[in-house]
Protein backbone atom coordinates (compact mmCIF):
# COMPACT_ATOMS: atom_id res chain seq x y z
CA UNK A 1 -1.05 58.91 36.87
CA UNK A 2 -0.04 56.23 39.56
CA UNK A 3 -1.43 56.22 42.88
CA UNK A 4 0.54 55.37 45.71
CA UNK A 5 -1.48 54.77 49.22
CA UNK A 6 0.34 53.72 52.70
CA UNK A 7 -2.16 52.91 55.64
CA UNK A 8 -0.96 52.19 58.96
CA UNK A 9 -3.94 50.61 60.50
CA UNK A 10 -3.25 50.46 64.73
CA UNK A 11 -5.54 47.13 66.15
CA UNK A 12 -6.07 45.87 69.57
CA UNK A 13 -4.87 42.87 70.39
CA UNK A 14 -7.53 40.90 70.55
CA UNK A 15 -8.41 42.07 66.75
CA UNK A 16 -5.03 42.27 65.33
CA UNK A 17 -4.83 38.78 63.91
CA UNK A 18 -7.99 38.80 62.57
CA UNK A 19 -7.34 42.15 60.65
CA UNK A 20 -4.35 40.10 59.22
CA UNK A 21 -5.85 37.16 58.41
CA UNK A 22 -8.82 39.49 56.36
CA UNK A 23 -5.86 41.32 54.93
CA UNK A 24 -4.32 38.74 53.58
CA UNK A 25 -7.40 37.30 52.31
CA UNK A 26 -8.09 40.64 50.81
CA UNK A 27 -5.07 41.48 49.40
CA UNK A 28 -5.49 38.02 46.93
CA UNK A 29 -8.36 39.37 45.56
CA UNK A 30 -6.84 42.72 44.99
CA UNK A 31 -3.99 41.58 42.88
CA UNK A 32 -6.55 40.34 40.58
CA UNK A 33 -7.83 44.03 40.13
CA UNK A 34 -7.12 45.19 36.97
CA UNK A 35 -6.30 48.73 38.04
CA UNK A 36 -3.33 46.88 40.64
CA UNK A 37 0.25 47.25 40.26
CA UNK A 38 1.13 46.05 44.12
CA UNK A 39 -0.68 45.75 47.50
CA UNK A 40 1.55 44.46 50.30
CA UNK A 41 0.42 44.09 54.20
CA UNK A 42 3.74 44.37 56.47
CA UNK A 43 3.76 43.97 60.16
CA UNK A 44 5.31 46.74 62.27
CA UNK A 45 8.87 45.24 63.48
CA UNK A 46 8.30 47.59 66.90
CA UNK A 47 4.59 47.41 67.52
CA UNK A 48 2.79 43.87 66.68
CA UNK A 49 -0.73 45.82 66.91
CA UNK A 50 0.19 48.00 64.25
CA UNK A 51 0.05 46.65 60.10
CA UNK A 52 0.98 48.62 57.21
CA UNK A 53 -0.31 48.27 53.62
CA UNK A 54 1.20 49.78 50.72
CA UNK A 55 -1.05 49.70 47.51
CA UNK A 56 -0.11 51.16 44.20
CA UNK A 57 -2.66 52.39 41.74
CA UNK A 58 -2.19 52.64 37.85
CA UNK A 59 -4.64 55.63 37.89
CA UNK A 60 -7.45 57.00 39.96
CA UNK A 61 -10.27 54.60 38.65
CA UNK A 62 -8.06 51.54 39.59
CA UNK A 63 -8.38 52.96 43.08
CA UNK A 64 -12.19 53.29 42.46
CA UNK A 65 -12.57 49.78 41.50
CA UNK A 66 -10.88 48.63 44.18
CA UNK A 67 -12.91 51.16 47.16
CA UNK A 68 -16.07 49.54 45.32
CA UNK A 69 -14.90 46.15 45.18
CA UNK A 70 -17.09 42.85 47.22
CA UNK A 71 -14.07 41.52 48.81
CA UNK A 72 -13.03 45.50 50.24
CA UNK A 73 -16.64 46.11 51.21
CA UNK A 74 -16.65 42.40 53.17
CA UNK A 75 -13.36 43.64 55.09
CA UNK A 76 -14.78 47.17 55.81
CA UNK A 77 -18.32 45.62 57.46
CA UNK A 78 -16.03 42.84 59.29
CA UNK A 79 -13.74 45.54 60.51
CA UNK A 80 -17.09 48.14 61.57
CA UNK A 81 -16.72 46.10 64.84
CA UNK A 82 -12.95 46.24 65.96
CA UNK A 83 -11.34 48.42 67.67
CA UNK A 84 -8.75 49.70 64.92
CA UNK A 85 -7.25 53.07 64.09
CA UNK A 86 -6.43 53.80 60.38
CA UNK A 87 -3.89 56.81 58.99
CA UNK A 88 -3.97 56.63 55.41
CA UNK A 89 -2.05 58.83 52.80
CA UNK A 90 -2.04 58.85 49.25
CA UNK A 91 0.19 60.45 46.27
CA UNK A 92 0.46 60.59 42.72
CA UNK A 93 3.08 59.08 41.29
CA UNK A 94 4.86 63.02 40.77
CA UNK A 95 5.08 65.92 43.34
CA UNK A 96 1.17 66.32 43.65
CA UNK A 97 -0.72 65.00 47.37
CA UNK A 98 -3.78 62.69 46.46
CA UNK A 99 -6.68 63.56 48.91
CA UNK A 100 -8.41 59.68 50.19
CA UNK A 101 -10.77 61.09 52.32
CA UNK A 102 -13.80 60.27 49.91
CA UNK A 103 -12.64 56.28 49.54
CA UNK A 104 -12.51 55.65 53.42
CA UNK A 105 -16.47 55.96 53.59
């Protein structure tokens, strides 16, 4: 079962770059996950405060490993401070809604 899991994460200003930058850094690490098929972090082409991440799962204990993973935990804590909202959605890879709310603790 394939997980598929958009976040559209809305920063101030003043934290928006940072978010990127721990994103980014983030997002190397997560490739290396063996439950991974793609993460990607995209810029909204209307709203420069607002990012975008698209991460694919090959099942739900990919997406475990990766809500349990140092480098996640490190951007959570480092994000704790900033004034960010996050929407996040997640599906299966059929018909079927995936609920996140117990990996954005």
């Amino acid at each position: 079962m394939i997980i598929i899991s958009v976040t559209t994460t809305l920063a101030d200003r003043s934290d928006r770059d940072r978010l990127a930058e721990l994103l980014t850094a983030s997002r190397v690490e997560t490739l290396k996950e063996p439950g991974v098929v793609e993460y990607k972090i995209t810029a909204d082409f209307r709203d420069p405060r607002v990012l975008h991440s698209l991460e694919i799962y090959r099942d739900e204990a990919g997406l475990r490993a990766h809500a349990e993973a140092p480098h996640l935990r490190a951007v959570l804590a480092a994000t704790s401070t900033m004034d960010i909202k996050m929407d996040a959605t997640a599906w299966t890879g059929d018909t079927e809604p995936f609920d996140l709310s117990s990996f954005l603790v």
